[in-house]
N, C-alpha and C. Protein backbone atom coordinates (compact mmCIF):
# COMPACT_ATOMS: atom_id res chain seq x y z
N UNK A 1 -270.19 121.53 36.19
CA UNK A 1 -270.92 120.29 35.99
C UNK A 1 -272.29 120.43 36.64
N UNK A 2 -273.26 121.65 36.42
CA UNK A 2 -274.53 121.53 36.67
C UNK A 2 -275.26 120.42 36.80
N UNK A 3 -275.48 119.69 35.25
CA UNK A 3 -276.56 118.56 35.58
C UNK A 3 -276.00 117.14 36.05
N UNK A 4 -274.54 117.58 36.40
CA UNK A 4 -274.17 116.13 37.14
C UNK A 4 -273.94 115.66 38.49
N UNK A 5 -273.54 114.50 38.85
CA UNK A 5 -273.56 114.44 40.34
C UNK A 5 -271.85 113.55 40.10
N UNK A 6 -271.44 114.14 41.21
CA UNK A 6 -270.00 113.51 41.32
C UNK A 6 -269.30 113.84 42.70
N UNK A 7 -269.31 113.12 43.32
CA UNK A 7 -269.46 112.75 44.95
C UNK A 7 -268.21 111.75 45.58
N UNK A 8 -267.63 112.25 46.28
CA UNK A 8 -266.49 111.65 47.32
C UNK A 8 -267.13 111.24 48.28
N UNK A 9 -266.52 110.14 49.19
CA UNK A 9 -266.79 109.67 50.64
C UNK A 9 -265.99 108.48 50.64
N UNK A 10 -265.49 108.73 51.99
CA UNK A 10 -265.03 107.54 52.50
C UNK A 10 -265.70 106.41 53.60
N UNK A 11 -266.95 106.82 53.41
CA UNK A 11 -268.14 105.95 54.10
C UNK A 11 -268.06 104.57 53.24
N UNK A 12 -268.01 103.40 54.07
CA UNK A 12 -268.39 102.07 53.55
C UNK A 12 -270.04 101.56 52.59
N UNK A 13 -270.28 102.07 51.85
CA UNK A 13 -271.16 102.11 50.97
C UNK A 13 -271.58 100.30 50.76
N UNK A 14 -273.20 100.26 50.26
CA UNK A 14 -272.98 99.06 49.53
C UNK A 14 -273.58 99.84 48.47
N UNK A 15 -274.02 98.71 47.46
CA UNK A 15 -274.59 98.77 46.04
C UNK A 15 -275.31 100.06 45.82
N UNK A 16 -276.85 98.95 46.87
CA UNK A 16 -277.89 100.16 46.88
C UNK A 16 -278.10 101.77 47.31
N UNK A 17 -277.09 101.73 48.15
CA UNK A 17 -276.57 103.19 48.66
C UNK A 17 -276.20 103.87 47.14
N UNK A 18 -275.29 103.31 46.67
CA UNK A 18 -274.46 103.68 45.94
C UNK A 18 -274.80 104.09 44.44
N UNK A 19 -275.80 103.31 44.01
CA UNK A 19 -277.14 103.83 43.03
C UNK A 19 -277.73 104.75 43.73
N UNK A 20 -278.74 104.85 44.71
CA UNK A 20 -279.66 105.54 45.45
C UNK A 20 -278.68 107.16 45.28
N UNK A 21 -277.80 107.63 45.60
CA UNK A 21 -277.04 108.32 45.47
C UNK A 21 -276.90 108.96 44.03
N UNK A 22 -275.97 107.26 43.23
CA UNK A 22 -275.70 108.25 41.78
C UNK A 22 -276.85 108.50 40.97
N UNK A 23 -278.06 107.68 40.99
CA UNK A 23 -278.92 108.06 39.88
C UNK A 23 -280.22 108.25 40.53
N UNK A 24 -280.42 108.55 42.40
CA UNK A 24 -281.70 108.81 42.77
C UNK A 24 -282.67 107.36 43.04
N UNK A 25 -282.08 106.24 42.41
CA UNK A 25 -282.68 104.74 42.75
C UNK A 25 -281.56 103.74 42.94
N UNK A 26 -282.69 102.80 43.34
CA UNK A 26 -281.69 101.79 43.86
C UNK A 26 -281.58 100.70 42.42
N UNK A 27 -282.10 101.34 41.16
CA UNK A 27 -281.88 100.20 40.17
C UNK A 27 -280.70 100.64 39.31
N UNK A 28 -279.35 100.96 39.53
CA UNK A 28 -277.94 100.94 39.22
C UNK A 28 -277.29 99.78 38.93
N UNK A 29 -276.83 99.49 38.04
CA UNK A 29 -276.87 97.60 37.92
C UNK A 29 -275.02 97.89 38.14
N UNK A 30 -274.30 97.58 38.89
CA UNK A 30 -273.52 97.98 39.13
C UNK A 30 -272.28 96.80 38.61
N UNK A 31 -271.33 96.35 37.95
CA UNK A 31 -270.84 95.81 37.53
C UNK A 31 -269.62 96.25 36.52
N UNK A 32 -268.51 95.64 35.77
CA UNK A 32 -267.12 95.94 35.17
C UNK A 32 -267.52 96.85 34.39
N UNK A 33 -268.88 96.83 33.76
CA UNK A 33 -268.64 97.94 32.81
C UNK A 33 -269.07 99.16 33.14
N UNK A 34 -269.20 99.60 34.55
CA UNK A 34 -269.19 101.04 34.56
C UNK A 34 -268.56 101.01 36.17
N UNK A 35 -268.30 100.00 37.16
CA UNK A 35 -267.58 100.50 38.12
C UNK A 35 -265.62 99.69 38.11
N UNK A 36 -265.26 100.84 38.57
CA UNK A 36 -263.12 100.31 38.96
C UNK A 36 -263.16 100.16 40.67
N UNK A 37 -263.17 98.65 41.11
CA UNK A 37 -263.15 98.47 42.22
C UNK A 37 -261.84 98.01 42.73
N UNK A 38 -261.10 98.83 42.95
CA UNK A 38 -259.42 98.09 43.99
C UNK A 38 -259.58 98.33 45.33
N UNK A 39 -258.09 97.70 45.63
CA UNK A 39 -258.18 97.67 46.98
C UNK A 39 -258.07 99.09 47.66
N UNK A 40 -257.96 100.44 46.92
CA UNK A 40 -258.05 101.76 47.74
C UNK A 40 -259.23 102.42 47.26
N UNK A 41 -259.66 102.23 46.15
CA UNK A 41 -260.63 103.02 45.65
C UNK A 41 -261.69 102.25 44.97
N UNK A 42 -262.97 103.01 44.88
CA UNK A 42 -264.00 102.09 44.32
C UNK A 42 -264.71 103.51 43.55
N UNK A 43 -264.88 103.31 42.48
CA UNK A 43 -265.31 104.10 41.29
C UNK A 43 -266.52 103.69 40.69
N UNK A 44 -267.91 103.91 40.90
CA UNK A 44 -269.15 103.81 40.00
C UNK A 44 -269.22 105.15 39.27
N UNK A 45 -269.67 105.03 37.74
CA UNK A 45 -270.18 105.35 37.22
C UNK A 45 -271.37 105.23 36.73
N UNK A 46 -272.21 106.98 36.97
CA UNK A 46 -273.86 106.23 36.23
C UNK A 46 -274.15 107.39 35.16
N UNK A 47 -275.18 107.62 34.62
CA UNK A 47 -275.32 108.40 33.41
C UNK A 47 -275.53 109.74 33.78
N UNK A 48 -275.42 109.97 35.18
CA UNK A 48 -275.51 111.57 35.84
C UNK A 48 -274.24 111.38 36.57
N UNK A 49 -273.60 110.63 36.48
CA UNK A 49 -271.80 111.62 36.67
C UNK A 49 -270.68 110.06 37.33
N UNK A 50 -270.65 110.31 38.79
CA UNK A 50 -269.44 109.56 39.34
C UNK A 50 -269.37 109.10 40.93
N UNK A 51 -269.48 108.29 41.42
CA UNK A 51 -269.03 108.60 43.14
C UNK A 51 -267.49 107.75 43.04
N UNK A 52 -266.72 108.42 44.15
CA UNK A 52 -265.53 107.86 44.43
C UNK A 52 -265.96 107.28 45.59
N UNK A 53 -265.53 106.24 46.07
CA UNK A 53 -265.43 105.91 47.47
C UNK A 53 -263.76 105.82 47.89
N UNK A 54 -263.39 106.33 48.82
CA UNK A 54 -262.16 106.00 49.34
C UNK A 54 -262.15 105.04 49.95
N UNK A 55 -261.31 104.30 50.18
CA UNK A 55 -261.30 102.54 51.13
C UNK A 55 -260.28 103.36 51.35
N UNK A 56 -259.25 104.45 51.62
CA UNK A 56 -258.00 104.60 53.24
C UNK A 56 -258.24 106.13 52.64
N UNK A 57 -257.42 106.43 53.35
CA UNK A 57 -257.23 108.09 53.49
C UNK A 57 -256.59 109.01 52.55
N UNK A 58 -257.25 110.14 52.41
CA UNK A 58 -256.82 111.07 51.25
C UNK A 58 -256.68 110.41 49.95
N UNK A 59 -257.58 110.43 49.06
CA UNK A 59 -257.76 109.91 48.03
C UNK A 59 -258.56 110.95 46.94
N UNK A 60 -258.60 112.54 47.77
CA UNK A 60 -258.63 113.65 46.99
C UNK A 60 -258.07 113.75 45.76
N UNK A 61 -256.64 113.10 45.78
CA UNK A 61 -256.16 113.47 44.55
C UNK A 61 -256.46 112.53 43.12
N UNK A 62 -256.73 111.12 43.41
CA UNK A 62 -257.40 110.56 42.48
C UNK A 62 -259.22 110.59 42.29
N UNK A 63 -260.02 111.54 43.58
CA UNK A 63 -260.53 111.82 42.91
C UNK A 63 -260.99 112.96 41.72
N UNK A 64 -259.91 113.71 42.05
CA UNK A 64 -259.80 114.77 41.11
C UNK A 64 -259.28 114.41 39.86
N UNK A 65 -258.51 113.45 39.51
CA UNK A 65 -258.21 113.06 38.39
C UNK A 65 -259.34 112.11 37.88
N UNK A 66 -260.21 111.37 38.70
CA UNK A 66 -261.19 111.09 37.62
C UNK A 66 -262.20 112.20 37.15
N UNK A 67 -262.40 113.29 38.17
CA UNK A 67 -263.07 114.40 37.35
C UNK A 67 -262.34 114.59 36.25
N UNK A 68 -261.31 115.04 36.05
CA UNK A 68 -261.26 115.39 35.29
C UNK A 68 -261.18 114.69 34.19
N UNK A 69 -260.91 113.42 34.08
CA UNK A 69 -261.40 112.45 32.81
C UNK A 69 -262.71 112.56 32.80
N UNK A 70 -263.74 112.56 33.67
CA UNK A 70 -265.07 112.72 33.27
C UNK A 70 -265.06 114.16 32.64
N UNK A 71 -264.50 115.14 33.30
CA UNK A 71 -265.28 116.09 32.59
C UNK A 71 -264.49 116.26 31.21
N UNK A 72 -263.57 115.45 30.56
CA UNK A 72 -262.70 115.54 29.21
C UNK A 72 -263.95 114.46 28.45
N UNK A 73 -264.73 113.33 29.18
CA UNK A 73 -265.05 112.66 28.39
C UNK A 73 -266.78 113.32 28.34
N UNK A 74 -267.24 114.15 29.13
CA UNK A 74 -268.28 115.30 28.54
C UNK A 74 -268.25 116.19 27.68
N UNK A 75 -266.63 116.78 27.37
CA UNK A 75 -266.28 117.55 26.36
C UNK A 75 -266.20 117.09 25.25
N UNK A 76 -266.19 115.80 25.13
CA UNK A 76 -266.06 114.67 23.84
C UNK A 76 -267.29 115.09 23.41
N UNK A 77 -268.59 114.22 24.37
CA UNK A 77 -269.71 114.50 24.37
C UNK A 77 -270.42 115.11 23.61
N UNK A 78 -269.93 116.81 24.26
CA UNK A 78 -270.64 117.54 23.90
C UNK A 78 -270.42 117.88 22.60
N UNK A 79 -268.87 118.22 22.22
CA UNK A 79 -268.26 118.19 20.44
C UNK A 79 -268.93 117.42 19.67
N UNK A 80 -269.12 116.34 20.02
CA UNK A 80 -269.85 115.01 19.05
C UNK A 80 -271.56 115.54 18.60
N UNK A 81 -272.32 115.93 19.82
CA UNK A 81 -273.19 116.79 20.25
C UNK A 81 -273.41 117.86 18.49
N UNK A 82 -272.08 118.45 19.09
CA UNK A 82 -272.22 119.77 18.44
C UNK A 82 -271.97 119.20 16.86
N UNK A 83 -271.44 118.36 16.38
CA UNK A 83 -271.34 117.70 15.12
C UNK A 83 -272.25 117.20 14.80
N UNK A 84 -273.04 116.66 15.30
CA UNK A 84 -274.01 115.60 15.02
C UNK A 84 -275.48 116.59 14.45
N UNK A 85 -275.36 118.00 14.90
CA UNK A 85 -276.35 118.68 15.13
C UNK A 85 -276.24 119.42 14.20
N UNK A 86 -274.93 119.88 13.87
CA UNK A 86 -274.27 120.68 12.22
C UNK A 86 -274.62 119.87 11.16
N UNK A 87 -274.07 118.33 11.45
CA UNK A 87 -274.91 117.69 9.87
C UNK A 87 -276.19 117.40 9.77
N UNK A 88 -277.28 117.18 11.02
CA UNK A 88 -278.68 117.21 10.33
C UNK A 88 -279.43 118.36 10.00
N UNK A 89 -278.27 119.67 10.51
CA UNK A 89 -278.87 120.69 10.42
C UNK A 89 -278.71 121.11 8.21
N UNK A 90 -277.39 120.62 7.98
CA UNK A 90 -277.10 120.50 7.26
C UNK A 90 -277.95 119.92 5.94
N UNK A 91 -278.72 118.83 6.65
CA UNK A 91 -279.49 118.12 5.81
C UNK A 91 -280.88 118.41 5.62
N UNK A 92 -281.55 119.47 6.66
CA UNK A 92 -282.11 119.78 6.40
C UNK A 92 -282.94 120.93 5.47
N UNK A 93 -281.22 121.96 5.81
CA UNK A 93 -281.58 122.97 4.81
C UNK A 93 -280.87 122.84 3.26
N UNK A 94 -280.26 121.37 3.18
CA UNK A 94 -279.61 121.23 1.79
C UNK A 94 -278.41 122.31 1.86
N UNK A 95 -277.82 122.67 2.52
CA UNK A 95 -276.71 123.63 2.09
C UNK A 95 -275.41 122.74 2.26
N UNK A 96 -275.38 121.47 1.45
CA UNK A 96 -274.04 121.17 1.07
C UNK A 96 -272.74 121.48 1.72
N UNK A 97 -272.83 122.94 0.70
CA UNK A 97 -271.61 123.54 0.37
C UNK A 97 -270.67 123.69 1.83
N UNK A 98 -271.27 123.56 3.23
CA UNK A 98 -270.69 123.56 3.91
C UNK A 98 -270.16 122.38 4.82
N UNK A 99 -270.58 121.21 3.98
CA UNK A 99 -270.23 120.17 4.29
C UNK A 99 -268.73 119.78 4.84
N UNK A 100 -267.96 120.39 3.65
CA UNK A 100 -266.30 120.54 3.52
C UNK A 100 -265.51 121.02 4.78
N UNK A 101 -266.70 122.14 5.28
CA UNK A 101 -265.81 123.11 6.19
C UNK A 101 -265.96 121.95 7.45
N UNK A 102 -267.08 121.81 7.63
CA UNK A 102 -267.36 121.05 8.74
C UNK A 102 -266.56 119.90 9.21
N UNK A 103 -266.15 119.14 7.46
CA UNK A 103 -265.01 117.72 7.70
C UNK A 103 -263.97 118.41 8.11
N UNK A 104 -263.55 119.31 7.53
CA UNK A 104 -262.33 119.88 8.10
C UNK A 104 -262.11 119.68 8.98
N UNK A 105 -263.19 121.12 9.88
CA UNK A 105 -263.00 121.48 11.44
C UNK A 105 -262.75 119.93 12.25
N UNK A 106 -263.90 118.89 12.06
CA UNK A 106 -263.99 117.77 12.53
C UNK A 106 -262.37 116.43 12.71
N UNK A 107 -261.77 116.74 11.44
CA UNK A 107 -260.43 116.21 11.39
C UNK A 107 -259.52 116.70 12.04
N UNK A 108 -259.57 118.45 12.16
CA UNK A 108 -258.62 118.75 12.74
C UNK A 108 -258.66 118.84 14.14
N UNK A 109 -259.86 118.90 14.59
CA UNK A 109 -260.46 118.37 15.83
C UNK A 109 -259.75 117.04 16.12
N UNK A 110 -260.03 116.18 15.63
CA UNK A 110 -259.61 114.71 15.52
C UNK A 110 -258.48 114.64 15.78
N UNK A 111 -257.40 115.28 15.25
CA UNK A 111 -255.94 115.64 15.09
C UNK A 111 -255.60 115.64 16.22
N UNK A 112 -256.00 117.16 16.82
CA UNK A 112 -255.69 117.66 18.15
C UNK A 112 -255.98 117.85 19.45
N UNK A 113 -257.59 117.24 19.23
CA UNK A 113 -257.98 116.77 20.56
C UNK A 113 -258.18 115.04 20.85
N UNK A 114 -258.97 114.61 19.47
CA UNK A 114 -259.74 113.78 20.77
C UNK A 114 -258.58 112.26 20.36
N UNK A 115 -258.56 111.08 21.63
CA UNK A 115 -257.64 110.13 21.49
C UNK A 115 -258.61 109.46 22.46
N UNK A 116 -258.02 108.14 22.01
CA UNK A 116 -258.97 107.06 22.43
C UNK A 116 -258.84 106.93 24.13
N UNK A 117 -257.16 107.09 24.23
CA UNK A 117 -256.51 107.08 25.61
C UNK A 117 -255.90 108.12 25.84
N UNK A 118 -256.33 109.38 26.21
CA UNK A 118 -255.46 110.34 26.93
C UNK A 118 -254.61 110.20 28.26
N UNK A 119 -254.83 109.48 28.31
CA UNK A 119 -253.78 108.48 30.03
C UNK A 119 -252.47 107.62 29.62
N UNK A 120 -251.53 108.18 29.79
CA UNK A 120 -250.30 107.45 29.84
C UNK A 120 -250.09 106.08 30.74
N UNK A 121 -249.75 105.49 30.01
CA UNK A 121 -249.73 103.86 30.47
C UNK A 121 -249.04 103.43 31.56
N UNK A 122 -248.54 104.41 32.13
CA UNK A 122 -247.46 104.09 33.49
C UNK A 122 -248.27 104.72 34.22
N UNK A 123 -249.59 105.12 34.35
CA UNK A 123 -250.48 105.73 35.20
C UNK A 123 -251.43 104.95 35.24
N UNK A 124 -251.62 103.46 35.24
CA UNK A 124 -252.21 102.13 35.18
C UNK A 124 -253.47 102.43 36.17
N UNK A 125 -253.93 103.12 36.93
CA UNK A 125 -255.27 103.33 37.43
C UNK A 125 -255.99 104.26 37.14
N UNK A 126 -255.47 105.31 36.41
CA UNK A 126 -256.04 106.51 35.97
C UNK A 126 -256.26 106.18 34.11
N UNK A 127 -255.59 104.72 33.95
CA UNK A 127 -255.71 104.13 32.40
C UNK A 127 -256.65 103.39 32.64
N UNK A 128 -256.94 103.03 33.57
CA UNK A 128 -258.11 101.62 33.39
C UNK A 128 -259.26 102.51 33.75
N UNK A 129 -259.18 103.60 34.75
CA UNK A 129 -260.52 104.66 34.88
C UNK A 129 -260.99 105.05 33.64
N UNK A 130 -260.42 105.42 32.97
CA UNK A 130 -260.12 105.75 31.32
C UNK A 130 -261.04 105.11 30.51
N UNK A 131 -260.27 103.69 30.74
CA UNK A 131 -260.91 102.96 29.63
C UNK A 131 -262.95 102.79 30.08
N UNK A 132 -262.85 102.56 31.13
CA UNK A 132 -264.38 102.55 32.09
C UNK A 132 -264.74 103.52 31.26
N UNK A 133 -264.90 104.97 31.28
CA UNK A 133 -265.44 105.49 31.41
C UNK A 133 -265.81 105.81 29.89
N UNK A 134 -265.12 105.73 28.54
CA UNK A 134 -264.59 105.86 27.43
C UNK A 134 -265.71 104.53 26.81
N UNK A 135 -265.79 103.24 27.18
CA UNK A 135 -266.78 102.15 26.83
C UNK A 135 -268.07 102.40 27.38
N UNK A 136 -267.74 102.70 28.70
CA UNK A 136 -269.28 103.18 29.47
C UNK A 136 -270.52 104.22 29.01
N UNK A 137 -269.42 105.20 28.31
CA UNK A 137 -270.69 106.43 27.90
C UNK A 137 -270.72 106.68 26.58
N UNK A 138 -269.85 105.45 25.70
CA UNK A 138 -270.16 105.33 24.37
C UNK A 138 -269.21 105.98 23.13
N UNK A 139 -268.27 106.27 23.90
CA UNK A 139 -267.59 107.71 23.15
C UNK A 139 -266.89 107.23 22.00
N UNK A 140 -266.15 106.22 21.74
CA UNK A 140 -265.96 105.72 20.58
C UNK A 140 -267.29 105.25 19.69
N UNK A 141 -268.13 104.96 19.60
CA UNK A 141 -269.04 104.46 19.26
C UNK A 141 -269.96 105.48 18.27
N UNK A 142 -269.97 106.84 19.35
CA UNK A 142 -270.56 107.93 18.97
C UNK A 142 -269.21 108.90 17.87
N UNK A 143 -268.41 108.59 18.13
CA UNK A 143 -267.36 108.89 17.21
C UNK A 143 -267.87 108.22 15.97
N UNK A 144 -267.60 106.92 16.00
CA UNK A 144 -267.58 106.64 14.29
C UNK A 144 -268.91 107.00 13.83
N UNK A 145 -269.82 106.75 14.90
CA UNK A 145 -271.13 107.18 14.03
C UNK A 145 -271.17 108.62 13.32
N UNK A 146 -270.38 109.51 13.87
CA UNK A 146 -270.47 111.42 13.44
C UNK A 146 -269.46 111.11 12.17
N UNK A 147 -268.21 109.89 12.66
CA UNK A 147 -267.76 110.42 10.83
C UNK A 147 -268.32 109.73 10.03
N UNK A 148 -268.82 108.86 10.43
CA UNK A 148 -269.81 108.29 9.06
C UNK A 148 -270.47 109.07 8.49
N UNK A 149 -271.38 109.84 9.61
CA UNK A 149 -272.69 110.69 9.01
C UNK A 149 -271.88 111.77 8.18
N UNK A 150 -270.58 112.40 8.81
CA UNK A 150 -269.95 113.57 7.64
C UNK A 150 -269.35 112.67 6.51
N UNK A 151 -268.85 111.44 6.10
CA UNK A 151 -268.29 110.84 5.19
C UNK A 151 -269.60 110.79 4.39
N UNK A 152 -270.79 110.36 5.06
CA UNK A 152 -272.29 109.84 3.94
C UNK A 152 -272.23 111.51 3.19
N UNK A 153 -272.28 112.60 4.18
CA UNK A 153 -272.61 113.58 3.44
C UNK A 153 -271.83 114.47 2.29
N UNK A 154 -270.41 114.50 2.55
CA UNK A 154 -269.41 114.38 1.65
C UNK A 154 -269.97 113.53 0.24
N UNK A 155 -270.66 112.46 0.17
CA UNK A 155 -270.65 111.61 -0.62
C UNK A 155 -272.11 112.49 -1.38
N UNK A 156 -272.83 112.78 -0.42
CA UNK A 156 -274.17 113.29 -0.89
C UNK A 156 -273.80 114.14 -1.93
N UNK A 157 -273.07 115.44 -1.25
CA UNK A 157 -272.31 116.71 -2.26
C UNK A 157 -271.55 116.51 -3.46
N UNK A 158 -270.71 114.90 -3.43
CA UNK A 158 -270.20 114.51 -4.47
C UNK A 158 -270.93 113.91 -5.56
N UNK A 159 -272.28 113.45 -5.45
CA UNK A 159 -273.35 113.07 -6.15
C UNK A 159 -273.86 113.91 -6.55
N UNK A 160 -274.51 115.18 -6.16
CA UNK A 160 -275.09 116.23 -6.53
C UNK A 160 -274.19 116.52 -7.06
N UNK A 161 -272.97 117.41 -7.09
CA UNK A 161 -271.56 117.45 -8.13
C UNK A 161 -271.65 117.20 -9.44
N UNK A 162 -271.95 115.69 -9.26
CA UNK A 162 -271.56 114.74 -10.39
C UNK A 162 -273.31 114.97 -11.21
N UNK A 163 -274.03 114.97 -10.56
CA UNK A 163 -275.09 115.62 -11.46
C UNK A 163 -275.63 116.58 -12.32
N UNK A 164 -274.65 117.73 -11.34
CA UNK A 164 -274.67 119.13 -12.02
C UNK A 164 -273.96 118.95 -13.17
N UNK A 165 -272.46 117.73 -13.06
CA UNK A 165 -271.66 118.24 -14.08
C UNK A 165 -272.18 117.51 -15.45
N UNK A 166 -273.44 116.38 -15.05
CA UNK A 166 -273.70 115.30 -15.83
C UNK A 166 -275.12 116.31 -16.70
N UNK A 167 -275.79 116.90 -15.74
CA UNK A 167 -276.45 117.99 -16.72
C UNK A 167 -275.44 118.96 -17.69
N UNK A 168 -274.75 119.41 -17.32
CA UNK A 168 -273.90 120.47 -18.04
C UNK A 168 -273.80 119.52 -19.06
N UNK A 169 -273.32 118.41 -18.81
CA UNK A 169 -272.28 117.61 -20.18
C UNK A 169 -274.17 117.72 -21.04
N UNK A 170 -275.16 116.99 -20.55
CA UNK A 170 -275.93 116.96 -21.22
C UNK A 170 -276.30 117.96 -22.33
N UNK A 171 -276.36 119.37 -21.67
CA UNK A 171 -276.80 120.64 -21.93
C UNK A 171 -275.68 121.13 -23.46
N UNK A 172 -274.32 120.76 -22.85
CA UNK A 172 -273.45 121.09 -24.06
C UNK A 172 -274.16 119.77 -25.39
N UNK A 173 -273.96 118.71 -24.93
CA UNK A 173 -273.99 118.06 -25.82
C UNK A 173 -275.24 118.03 -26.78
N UNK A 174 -276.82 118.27 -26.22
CA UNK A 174 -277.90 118.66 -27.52
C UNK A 174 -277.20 119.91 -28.10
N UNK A 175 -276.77 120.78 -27.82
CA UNK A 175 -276.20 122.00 -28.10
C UNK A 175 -275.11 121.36 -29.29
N UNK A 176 -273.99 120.48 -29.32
CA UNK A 176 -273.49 120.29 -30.33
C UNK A 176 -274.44 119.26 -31.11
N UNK A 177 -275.19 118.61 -30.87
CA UNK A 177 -276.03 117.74 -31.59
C UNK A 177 -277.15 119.05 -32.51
N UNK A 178 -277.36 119.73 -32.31
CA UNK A 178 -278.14 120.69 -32.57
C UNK A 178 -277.67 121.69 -33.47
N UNK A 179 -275.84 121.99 -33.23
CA UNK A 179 -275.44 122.70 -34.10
C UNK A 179 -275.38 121.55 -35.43
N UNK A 180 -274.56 120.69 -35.22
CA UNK A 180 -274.79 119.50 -36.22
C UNK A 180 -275.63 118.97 -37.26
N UNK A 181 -276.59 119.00 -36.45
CA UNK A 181 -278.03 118.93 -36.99
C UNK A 181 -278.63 119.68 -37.78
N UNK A 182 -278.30 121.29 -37.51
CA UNK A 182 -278.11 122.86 -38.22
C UNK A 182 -277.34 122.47 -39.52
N UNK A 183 -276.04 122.15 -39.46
CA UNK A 183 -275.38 122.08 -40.17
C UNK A 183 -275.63 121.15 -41.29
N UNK A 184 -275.65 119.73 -40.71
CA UNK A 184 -276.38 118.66 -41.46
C UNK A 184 -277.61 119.60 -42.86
N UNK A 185 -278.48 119.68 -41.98
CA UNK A 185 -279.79 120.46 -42.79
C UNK A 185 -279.39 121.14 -43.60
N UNK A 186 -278.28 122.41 -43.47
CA UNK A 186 -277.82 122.92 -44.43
C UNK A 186 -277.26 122.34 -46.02
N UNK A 187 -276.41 121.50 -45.05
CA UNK A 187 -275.78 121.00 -46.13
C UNK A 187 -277.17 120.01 -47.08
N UNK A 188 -277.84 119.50 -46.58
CA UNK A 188 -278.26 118.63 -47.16
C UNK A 188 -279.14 119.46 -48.01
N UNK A 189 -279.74 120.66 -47.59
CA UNK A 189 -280.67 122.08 -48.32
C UNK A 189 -279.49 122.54 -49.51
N UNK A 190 -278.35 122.32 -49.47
CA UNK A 190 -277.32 122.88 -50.25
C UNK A 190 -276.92 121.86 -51.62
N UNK A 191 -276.84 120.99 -51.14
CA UNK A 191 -276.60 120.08 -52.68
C UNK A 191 -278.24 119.46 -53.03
N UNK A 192 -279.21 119.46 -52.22
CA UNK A 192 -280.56 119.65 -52.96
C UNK A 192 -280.58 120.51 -53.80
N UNK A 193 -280.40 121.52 -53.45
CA UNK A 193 -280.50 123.05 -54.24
C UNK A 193 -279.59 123.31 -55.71
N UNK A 194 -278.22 122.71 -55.37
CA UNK A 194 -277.21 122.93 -56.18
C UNK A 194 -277.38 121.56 -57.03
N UNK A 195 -278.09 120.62 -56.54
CA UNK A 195 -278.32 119.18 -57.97
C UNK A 195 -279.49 119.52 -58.82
């Protein structure tokens, strides 16, 4: 976690400490939607990582379990990241055709990693850390927006599709209008000729 900050203490903190710390100022607006305050632990989140505060002793082990939901909900992140960057890359060079592969990978991604709640519900503080952190840094949000953008483009490829096949139909069809037309002429050069 290079560019982040994610910090233990069991020092009695207030607010401004507590911004000053996670984001370098004291303007951290600190409130439900990014801090879990109980009676053992107090959890801010800011857009460069996490502080735990302990309120009693040894509280190592929950803060290691919110790392590691933070660092599962950076891995979201970064996947979304990495999707988001395949379809404009996509759009820029017009290559379609790889649109398909990409929904794939992305579904089966979907499948097997990512879930709204990876926290089992009988783990009621490490579920509500969860949910904090999951509303806080957008991750559903940024989800639907990536399958939209692969569903719009799916749709793009299916339009172009339907164009190619709408030229073809065109292309056959002067082609039988033309043999027709051949034919027509003939015939009509034929009983001119023969009356």
């Amino acid at each position: 976690m290079i560019d982040y900050i994610v910090a233990y203490t069991d020092e009695n903190m207030n607010d401004g400490k507590i911004s000053q710390l996670s984001r370098g100022s004291s303007t951290l607006k600190i409130d439900k939607s990014n801090c879990y305050d109980n009676p053992d632990i107090k959890v801010v989140f800011s857009e460069k990582g996490f502080l735990l505060q302990a309120k009693f002793n040894n509280c190592e082990s929950k803060f290691n379990d919110t790392m590691i939901m933070f660092a599962l909900s950076l891995a979201y992140r970064e996947k979304m990241e990495h999707y988001l960057n395949l379809t404009s890359g996509i759009i820029d060079k017009e290559n379609y055709h790889d649109v398909i592969d990409i929904k794939k990978d992305f579904y089966v991604f979907n499948l097997k990693y990512f879930f709204s709640n990876p926290v089992h519900y009988n783990y009621q503080q490490k579920h509500a850390i969860w949910k904090i952190i999951f509303q806080y840094y957008n991750i559903l949000e940024q989800h639907q927006e990536l399958k939209i953008q692969i569903e719009n483009l799916v749709d793009i490829l299916h339009i172009e599709q339907n164009q190619e096949e709408d030229k073809k139909e065109k292309i056959k069809e002067n082609k039988r209008k033309n043999r027709n037309d051949f034919f027509n002429y003939r015939w009509f050069c034929y009983f001119i000729f023969v009356s």
